[in-house]
C-alpha atoms as a PDB file:
ATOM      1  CA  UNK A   1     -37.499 -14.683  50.617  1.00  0.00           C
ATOM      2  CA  UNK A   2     -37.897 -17.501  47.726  1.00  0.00           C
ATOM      3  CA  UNK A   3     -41.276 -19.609  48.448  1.00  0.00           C
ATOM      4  CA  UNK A   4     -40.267 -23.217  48.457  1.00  0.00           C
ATOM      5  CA  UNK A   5     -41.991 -25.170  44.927  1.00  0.00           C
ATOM      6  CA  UNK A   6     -44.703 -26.303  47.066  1.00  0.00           C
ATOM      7  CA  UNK A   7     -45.680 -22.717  48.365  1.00  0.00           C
ATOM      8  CA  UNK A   8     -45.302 -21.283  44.714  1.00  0.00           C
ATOM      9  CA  UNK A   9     -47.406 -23.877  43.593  1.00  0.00           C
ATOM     10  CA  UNK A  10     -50.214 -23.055  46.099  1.00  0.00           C
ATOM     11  CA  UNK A  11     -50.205 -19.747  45.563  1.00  0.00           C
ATOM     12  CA  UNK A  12     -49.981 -20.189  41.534  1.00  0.00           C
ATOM     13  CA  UNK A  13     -52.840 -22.577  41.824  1.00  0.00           C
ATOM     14  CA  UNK A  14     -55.380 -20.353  44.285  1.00  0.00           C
ATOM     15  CA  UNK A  15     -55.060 -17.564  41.940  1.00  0.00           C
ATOM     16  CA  UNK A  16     -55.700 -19.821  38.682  1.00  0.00           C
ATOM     17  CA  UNK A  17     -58.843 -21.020  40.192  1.00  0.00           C
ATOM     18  CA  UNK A  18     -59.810 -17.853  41.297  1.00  0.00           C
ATOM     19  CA  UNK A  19     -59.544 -16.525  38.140  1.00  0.00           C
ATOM     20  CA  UNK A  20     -61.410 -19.600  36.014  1.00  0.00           C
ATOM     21  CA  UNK A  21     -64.114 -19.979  38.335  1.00  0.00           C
ATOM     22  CA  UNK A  22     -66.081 -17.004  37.230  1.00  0.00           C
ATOM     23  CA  UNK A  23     -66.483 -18.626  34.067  1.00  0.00           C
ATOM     24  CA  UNK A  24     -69.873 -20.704  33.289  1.00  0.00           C
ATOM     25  CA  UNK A  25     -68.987 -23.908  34.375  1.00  0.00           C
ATOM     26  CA  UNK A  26     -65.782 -23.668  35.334  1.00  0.00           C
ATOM     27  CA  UNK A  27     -64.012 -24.524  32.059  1.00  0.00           C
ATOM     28  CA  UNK A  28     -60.712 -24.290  30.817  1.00  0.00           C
ATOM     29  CA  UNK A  29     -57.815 -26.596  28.941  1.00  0.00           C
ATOM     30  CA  UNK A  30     -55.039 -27.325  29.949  1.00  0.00           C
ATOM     31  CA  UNK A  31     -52.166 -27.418  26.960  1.00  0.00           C
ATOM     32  CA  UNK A  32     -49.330 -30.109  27.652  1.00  0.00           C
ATOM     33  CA  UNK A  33     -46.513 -31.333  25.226  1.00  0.00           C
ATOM     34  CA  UNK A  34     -45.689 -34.535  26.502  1.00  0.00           C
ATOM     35  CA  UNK A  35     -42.541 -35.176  24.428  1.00  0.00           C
ATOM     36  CA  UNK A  36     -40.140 -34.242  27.212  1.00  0.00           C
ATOM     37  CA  UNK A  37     -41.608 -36.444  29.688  1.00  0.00           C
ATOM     38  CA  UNK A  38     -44.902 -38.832  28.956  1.00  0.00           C
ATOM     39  CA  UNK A  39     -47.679 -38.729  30.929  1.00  0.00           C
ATOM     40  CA  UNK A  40     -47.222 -42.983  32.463  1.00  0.00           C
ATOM     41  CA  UNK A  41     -49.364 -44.651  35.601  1.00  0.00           C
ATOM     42  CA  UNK A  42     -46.657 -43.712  37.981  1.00  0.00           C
ATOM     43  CA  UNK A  43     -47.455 -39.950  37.254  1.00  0.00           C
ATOM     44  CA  UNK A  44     -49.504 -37.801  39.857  1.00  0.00           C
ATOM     45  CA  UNK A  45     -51.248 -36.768  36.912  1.00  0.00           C
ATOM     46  CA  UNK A  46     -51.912 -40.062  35.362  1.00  0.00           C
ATOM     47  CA  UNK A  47     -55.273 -40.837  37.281  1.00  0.00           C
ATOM     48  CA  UNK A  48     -57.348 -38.050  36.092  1.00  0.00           C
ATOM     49  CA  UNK A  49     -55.863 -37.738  32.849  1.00  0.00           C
ATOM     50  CA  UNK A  50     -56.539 -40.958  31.917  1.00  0.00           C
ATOM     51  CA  UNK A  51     -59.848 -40.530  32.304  1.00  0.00           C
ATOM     52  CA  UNK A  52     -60.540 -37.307  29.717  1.00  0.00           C
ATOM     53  CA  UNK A  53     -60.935 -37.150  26.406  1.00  0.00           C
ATOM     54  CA  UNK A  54     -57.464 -35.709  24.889  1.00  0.00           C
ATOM     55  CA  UNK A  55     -57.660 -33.172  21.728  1.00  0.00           C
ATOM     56  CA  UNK A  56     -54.421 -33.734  19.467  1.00  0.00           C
ATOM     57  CA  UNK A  57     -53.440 -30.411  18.089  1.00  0.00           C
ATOM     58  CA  UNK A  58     -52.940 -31.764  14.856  1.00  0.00           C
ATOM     59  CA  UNK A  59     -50.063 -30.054  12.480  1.00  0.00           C
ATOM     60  CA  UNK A  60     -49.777 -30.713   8.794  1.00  0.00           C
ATOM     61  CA  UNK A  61     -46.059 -31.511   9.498  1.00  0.00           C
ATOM     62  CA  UNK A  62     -43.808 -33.413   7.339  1.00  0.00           C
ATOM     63  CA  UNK A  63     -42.798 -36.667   8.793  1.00  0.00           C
ATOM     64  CA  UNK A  64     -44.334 -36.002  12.407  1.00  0.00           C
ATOM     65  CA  UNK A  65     -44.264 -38.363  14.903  1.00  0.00           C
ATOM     66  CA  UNK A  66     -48.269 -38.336  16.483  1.00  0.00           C
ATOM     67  CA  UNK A  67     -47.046 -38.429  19.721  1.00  0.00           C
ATOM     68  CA  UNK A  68     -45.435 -35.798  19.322  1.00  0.00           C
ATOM     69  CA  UNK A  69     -48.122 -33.988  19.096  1.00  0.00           C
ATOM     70  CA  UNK A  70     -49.019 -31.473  21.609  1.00  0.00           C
ATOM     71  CA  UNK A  71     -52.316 -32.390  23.571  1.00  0.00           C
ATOM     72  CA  UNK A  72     -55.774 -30.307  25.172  1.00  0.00           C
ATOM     73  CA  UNK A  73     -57.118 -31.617  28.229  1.00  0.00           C
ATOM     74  CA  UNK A  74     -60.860 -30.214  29.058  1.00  0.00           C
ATOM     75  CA  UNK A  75     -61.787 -29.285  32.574  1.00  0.00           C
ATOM     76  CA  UNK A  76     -64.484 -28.637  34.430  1.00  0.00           C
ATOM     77  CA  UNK A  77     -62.684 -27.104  37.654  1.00  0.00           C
ATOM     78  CA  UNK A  78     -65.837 -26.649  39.427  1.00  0.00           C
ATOM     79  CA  UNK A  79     -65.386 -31.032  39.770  1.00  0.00           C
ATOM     80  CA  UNK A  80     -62.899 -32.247  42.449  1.00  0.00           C
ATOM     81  CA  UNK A  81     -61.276 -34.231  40.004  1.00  0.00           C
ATOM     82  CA  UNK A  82     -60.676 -31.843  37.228  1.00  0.00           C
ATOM     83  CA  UNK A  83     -59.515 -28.926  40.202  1.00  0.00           C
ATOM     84  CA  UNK A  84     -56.969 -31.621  41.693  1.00  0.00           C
ATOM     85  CA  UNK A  85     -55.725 -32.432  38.149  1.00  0.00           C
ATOM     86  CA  UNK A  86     -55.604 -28.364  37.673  1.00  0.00           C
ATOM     87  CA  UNK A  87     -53.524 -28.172  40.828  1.00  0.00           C
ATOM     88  CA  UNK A  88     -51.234 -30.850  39.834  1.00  0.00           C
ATOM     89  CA  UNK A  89     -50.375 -29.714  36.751  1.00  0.00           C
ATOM     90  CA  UNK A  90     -49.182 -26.446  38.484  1.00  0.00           C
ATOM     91  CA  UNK A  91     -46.925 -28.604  40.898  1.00  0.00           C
ATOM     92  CA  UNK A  92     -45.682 -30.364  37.607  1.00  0.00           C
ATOM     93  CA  UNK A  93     -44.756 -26.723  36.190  1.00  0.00           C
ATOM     94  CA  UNK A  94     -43.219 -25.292  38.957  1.00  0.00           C
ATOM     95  CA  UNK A  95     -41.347 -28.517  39.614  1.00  0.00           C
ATOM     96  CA  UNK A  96     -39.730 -28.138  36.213  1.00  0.00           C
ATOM     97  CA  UNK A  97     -38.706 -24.750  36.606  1.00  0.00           C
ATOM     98  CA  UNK A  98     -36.118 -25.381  39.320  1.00  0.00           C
ATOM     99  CA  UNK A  99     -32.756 -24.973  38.124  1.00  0.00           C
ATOM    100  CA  UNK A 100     -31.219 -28.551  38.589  1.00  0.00           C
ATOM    101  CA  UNK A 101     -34.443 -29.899  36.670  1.00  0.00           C
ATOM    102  CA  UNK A 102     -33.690 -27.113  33.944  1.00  0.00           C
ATOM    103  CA  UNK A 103     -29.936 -27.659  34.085  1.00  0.00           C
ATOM    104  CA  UNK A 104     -30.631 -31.448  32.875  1.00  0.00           C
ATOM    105  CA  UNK A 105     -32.097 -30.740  29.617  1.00  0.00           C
ATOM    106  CA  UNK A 106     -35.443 -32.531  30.254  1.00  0.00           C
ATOM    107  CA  UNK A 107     -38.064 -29.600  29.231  1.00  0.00           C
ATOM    108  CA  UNK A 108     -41.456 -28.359  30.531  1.00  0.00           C
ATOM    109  CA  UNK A 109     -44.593 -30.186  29.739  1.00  0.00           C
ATOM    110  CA  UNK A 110     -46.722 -28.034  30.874  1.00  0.00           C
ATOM    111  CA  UNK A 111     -47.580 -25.597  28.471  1.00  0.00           C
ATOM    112  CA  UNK A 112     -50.086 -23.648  30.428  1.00  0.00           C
ATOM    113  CA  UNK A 113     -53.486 -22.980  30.870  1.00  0.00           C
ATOM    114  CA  UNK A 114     -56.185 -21.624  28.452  1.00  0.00           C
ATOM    115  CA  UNK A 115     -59.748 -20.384  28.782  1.00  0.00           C
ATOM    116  CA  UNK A 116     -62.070 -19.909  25.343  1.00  0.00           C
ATOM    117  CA  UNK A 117     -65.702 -19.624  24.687  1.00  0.00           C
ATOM    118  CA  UNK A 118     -64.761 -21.972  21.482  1.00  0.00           C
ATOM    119  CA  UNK A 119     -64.911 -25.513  21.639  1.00  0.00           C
ATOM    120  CA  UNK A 120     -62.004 -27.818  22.257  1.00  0.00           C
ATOM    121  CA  UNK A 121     -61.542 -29.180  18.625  1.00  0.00           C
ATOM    122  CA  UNK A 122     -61.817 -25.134  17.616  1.00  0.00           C
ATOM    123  CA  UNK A 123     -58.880 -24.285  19.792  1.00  0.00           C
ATOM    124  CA  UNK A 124     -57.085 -27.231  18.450  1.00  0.00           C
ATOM    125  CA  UNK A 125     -57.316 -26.186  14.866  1.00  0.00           C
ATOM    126  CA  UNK A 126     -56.366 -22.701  15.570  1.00  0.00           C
ATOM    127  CA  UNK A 127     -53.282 -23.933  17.565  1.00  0.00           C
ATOM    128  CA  UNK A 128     -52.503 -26.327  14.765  1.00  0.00           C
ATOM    129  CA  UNK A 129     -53.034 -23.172  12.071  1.00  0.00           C
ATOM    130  CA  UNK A 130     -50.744 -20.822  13.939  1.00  0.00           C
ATOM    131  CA  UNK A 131     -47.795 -23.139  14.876  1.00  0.00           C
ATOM    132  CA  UNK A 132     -47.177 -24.135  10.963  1.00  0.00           C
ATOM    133  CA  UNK A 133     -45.827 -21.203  10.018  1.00  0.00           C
ATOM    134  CA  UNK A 134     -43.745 -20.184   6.552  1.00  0.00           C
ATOM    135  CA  UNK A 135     -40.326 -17.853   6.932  1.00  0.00           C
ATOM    136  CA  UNK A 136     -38.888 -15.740   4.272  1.00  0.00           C
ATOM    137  CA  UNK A 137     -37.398 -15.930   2.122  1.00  0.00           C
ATOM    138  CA  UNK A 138     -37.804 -19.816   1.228  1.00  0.00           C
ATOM    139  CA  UNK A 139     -41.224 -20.511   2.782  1.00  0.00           C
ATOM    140  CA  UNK A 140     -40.294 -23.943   4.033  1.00  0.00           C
ATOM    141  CA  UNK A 141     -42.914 -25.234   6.557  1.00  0.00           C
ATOM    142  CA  UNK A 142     -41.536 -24.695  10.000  1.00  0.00           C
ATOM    143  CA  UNK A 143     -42.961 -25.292  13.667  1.00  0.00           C
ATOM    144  CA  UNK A 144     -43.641 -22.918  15.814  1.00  0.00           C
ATOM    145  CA  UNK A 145     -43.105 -24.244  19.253  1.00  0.00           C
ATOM    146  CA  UNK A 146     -45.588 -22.636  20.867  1.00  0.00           C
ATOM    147  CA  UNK A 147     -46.469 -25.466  23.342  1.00  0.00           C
ATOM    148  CA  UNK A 148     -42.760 -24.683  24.883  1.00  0.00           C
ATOM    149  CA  UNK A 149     -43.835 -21.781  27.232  1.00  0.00           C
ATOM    150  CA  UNK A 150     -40.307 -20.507  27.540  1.00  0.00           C
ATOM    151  CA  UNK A 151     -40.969 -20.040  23.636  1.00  0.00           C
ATOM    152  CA  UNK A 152     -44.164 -18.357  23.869  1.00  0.00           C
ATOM    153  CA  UNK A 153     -43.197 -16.273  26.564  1.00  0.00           C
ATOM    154  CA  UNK A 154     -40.482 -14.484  24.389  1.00  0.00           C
ATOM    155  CA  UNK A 155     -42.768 -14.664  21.770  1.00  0.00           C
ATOM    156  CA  UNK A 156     -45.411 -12.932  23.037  1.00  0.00           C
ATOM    157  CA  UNK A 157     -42.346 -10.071  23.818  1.00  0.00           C
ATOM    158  CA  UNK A 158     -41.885  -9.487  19.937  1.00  0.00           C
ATOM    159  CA  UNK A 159     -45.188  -9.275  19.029  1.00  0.00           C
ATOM    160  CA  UNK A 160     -47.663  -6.131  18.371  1.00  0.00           C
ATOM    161  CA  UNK A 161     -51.102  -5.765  19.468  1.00  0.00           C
ATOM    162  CA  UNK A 162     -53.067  -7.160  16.132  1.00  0.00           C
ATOM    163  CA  UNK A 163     -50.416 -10.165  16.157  1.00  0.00           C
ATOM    164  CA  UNK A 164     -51.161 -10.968  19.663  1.00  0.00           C
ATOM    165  CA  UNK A 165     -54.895 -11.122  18.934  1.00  0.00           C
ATOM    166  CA  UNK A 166     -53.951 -13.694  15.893  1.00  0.00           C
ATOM    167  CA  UNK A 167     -51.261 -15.876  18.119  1.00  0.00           C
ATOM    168  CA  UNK A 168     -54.633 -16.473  20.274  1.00  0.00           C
ATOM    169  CA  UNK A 169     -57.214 -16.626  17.396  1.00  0.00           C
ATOM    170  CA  UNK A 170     -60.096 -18.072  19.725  1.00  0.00           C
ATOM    171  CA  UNK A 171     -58.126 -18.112  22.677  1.00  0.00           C
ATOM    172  CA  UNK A 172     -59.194 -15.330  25.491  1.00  0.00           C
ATOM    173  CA  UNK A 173     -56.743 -15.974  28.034  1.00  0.00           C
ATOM    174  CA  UNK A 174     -53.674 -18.090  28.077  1.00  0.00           C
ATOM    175  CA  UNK A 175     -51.711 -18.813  31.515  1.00  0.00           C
ATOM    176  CA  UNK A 176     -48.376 -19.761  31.691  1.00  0.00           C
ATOM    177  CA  UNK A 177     -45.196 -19.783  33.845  1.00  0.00           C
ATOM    178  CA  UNK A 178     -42.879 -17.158  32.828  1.00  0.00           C
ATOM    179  CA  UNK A 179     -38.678 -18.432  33.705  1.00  0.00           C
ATOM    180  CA  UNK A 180     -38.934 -16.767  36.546  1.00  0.00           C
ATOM    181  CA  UNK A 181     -41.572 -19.212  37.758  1.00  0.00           C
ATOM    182  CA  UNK A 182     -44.138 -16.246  37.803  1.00  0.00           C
ATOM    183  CA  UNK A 183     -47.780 -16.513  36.812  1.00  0.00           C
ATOM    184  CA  UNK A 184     -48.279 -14.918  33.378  1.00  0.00           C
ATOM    185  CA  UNK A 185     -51.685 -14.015  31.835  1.00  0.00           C
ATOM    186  CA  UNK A 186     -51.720 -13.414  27.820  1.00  0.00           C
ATOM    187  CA  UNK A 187     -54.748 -12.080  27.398  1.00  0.00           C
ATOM    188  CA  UNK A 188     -56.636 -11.100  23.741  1.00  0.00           C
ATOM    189  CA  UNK A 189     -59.119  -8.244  23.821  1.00  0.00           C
ATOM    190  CA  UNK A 190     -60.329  -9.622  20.343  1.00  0.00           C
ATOM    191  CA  UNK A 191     -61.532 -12.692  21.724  1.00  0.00           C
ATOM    192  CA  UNK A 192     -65.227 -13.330  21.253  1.00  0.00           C
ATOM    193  CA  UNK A 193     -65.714 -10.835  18.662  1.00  0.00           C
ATOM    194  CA  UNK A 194     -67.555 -11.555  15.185  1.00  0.00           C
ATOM    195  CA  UNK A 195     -64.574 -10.843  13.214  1.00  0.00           C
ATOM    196  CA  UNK A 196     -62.605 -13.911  11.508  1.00  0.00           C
ATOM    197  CA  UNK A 197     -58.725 -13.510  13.428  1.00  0.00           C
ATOM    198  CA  UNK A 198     -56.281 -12.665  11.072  1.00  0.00           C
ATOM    199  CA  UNK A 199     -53.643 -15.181  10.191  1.00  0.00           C
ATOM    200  CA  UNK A 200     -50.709 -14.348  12.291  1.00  0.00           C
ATOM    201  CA  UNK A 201     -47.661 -12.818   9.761  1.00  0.00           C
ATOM    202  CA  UNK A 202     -44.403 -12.210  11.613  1.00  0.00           C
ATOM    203  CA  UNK A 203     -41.605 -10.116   9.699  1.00  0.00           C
ATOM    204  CA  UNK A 204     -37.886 -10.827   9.101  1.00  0.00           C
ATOM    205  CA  UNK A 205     -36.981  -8.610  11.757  1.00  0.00           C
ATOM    206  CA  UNK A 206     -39.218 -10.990  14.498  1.00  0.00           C
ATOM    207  CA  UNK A 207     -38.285 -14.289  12.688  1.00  0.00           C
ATOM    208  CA  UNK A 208     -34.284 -12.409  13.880  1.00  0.00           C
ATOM    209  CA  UNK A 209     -35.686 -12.297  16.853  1.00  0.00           C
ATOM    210  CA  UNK A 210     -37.044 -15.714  17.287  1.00  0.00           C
ATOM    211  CA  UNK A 211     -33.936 -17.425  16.298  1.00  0.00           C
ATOM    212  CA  UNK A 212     -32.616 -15.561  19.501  1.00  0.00           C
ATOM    213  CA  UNK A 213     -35.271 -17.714  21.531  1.00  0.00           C
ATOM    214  CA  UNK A 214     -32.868 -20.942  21.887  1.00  0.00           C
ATOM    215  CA  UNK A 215     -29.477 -19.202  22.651  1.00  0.00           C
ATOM    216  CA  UNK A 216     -31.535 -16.682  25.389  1.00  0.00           C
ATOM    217  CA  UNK A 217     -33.500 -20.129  26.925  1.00  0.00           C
ATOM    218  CA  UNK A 218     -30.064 -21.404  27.246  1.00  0.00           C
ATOM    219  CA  UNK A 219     -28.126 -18.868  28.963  1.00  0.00           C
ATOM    220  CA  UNK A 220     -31.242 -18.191  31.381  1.00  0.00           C
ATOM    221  CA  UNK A 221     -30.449 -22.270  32.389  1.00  0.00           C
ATOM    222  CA  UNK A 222     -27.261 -21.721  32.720  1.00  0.00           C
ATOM    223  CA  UNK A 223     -27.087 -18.380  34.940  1.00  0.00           C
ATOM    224  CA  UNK A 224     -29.914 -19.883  37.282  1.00  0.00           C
ATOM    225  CA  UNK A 225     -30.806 -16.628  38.770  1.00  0.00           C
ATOM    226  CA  UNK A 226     -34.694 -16.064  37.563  1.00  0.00           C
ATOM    227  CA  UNK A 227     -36.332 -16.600  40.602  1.00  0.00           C
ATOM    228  CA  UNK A 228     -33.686 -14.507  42.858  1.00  0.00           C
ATOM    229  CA  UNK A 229     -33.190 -11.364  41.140  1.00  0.00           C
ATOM    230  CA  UNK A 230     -37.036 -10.342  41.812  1.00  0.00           C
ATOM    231  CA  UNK A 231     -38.591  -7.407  39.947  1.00  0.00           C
ATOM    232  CA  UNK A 232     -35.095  -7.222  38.197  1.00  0.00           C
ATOM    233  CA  UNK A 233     -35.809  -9.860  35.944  1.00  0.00           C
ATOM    234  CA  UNK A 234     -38.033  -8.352  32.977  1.00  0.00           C
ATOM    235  CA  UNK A 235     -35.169  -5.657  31.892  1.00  0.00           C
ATOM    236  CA  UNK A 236     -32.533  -8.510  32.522  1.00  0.00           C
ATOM    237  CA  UNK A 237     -34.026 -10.351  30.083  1.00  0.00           C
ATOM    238  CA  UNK A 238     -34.445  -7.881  27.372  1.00  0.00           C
ATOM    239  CA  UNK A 239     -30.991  -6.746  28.043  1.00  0.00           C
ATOM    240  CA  UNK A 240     -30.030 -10.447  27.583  1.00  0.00           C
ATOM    241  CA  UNK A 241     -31.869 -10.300  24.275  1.00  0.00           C
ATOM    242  CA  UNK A 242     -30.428  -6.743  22.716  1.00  0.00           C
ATOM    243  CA  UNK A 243     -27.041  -8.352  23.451  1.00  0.00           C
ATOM    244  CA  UNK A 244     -28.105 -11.445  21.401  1.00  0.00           C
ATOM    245  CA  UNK A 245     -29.337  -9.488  18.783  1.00  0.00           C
ATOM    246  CA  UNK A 246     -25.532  -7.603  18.978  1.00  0.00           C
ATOM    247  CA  UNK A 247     -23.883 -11.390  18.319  1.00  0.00           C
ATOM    248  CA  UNK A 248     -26.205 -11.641  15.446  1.00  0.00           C
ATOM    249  CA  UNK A 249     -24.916  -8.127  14.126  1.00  0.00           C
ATOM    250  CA  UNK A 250     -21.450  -8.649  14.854  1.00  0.00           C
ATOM    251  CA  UNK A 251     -21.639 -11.995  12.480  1.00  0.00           C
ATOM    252  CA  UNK A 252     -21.768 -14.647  15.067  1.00  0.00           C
ATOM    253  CA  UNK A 253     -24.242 -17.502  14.699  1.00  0.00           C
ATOM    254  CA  UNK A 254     -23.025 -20.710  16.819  1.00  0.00           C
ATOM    255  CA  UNK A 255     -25.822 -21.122  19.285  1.00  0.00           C
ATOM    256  CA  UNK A 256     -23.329 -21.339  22.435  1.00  0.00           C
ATOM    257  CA  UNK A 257     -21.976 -17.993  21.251  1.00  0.00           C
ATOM    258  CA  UNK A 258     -25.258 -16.035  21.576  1.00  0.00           C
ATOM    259  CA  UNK A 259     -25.774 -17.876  24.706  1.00  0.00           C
ATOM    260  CA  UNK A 260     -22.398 -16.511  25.521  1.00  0.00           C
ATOM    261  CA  UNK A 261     -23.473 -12.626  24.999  1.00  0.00           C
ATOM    262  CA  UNK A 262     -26.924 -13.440  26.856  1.00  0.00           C
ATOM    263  CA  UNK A 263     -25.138 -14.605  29.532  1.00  0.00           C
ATOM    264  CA  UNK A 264     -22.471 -12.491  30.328  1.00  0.00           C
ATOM    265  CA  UNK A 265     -25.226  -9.341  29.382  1.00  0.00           C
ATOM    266  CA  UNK A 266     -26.829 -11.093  32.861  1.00  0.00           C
ATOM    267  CA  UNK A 267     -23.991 -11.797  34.834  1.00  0.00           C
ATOM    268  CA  UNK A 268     -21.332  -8.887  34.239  1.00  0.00           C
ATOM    269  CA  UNK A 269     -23.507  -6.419  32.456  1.00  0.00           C
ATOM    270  CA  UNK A 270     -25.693  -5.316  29.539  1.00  0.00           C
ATOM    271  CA  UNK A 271     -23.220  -3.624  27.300  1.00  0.00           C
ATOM    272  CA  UNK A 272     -20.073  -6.084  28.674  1.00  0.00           C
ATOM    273  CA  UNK A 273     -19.526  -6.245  24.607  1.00  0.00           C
ATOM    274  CA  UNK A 274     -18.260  -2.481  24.836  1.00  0.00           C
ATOM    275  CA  UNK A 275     -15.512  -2.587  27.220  1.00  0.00           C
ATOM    276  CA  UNK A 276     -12.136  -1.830  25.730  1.00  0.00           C
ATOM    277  CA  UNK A 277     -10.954  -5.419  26.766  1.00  0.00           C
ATOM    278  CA  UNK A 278     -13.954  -7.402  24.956  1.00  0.00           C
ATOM    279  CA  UNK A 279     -13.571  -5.062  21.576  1.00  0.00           C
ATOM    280  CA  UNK A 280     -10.080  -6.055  21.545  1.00  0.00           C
ATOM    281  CA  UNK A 281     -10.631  -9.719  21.310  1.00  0.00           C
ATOM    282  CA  UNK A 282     -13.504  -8.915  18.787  1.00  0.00           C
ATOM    283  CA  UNK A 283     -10.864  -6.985  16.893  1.00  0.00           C
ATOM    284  CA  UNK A 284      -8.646  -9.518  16.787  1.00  0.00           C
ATOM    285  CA  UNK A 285     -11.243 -12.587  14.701  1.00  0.00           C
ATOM    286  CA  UNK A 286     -10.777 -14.175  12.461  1.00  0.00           C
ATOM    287  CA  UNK A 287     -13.457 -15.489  10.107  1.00  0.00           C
ATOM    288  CA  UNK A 288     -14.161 -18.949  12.048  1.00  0.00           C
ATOM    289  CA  UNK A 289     -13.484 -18.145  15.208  1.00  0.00           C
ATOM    290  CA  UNK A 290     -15.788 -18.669  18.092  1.00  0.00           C
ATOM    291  CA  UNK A 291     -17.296 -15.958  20.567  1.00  0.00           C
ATOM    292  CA  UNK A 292     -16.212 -18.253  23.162  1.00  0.00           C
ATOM    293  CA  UNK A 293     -13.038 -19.098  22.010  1.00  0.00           C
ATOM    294  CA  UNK A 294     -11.747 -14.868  21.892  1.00  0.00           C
ATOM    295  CA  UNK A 295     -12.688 -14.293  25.180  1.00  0.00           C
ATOM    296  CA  UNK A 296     -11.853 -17.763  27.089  1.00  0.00           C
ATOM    297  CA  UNK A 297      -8.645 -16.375  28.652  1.00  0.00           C
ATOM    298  CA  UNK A 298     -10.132 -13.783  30.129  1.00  0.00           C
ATOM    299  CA  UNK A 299     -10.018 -14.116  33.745  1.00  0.00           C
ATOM    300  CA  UNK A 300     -12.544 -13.580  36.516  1.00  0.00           C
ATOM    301  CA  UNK A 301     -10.458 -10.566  37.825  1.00  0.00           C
ATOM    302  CA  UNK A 302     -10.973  -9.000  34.384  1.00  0.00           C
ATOM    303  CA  UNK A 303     -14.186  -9.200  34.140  1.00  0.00           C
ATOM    304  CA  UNK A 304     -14.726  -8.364  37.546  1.00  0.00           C
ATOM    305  CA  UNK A 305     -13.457  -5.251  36.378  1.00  0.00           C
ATOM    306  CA  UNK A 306     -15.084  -5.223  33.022  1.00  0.00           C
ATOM    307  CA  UNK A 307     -18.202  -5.277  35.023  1.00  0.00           C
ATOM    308  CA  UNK A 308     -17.019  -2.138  37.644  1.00  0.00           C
ATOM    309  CA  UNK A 309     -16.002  -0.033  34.503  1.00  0.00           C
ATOM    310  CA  UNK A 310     -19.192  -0.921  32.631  1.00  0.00           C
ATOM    311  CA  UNK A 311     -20.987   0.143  35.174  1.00  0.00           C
ATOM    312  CA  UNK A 312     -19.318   3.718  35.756  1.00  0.00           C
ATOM    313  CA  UNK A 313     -19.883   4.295  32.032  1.00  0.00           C
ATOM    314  CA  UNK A 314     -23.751   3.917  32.092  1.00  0.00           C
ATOM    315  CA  UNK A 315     -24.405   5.664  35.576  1.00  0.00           C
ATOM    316  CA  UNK A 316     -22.191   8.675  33.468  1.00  0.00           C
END
C-alpha cells in the first residue's frame, strides 16, 4: 500500500531529523531553486524563511537572471522554528512529486537537504564552482542543474567514486527525493579531509549520458508509475536509460523521441526496440523522420504482443 503525501512526508521528515540531530547543533541547509515556484507570504514556508539569512549560490553565468539563482537556507533544527521549516519543506517536496503536479510542468523547488562542517558561503562557492561546467569539444560555459534533484539524482548514477567526492567538494551528506518519492542519501567519504577536492571532470561518454537526463525526466512524468512499481523501480530506470542511450545510437535526437524509447522500455519492455515489428519500422526511415512518427500506427494489440514476445525472448 502507497502512504498518502502526508504519511510520506512524516515518515521522510522523522528520519531526516533523526539523522541531522546527531550533529553539533543541529545544523544543516536546506538547497531550494525557487524559479519554478517563488517562495510569496501565502507560502507555508514563507514565515520562517523570511526570517533567515539566504546564501545565493552565485554562478559566473552569462546573462543570468539573480533570481534565478539557486538559494541556501541555514538551520538550526534543534529550534522549533528551523525543525517546522525542515518539515515543511519535506511536505513541499513530496507534494511536488505527485503525478498531476509533475504532469503540469511546474518543477521541484526543493532541491534537498545538505549537512557540511564548512560554512554556508563555503558550500555556496563550491556549488557555484561545480555547476559551471565546460563540455567538449567547444568548452562553452554550460549549467549544470544540479539544484533540479531529478538531475542530480541521475547524475549521481553516472558518476565514479573520485567524481562523487568532487560533485560534493565540502558537502558530507546531501538528501534528496529520488522520482520515486524515496529518501536518498549521497553521501562523500572525502568530506572533512585535508585534501583540496578535485575539480569535478566528466567525459564525453557521461556528458552522452547527461543529455539523456531531460528525455528520461520526461518519460518518468509521463508513465506515472514511480511510486507503484516498488523495489522495481531502480532497474526500470536504468533500463529506461540503456534504451535512451540506443535512440542516441540509432541517430535519433528529438527530445520526445528518446522520451519515446524511455517510455515504452518502462511500459512494454526493456529491449521493445528488438522486436521484429519495431526493427521493421526502424528499417523503413528515412533521414528526417521521427521515432514517433514510425511507430504511431502501431496498435495497442501489437504491442501488447510486442511486450508477450519480448518477454519469452529474455526469460530464454
Amino acid at each position: 500500500m502507497i502512504d498518502t503525501v502526508t504519511e510520506q512526508a512524516t515518515r521522510i521528515s522523522l528520519d531526516l531529523h533523526s539523522q541531522i540531530n546527531p550533529r553539533p547543533d543541529a545544523d544543516c541547509m536546506l538547497l531550494l531553486d525557487a524559479v519554478p515556484r517563488p517562495i510569496t507570504e501565502d507560502d507555508a514556508l514563507w514565515e520562517r524563511y523570511s526570517q533567515i539569512e539566504h546564501t545565493r549560490v552565485r554562478l559566473a553565468y552569462p546573462n543570468l537572471d539573480p533570481s534565478h539563482l539557486p538559494v541556501l537556507v541555514p538551520l538550526c533544527i534543534a529550534r522549533f522554528e528551523d525543525s517546522m521549516l525542515l518539515e515543511q519543506s519535506v511536505q513541499d517536496a513530496c507534494e511536488e512529486l505527485a503525478p498531476e503536479a509533475l504532469q503540469s510542468g511546474t518543477g521541484r523547488r526543493i532541491s534537498g537537504w545538505l549537512t557540511s562542517q564548512a560554512s554556508t558561503a563555503m558550500v555556496s562557492r563550491h556549488l557555484a564552482s561545480v555547476m559551471l561546467q565546460h563540455p567538449p569539444p567547444l568548452g562553452q560555459a554550460t549549467w549544470l542543474r544540479l539544484q533540479d534533484p531529478a538531475t542530480l539524482w541521475w547524475l549521481w548514477s553516472f558518476l565514479a567514486p573520485t567524481q562523487r567526492s568532487a560533485l560534493l567538494g565540502p558537502i558530507e551528506t546531501f538528501w534528496l527525493l529520488d522520482p520515486a518519492g524515496r529518501l536518498t542519501a549521497l553521501r562523500n567519504d572525502a568530506a572533512g579531509t585535508s585534501d583540496a577536492p578535485a575539480a569535478l571532470q566528466l567525459s564525453s561518454a557521461q556528458w552522452q549520458d547527461i543529455a539523456c537526463i531531460g528525455p528520461l525526466n520526461l518519460a518518468l512524468r509521463e508513465w506515472g508509475q514511480a511510486r507503484a512499481v516498488g523495489a522495481r523501480f531502480q532497474n526500470l530506470c536504468m533500463d529506461a536509460h540503456a534504451a535512451v542511450r540506443r535512440a542516441q545510437v540509432a541517430g535519433f535526437t528529438d527530445r520526445r523521441d528518446l522520451a519515446a524509447y524511455a517510455r515504452y522500455a518502462l511500459e512494454i519492455h526493456p529491449q521493445f526496440d528488438t522486436h521484429a515489428l519495431v526493427q521493421a519500422k526502424l528499417a523503413g526511415r528515412n533521414a528526417d523522420d521521427y521515432f514517433t512518427g514510425l511507430i504511431d500506427d502501431i496498435d495497442e494489440q501489437e504491442w501488447q504482443r510486442i511486450a508477450h514476445e519480448c518477454a519469452l525472448v529474455a526469460a530464454g
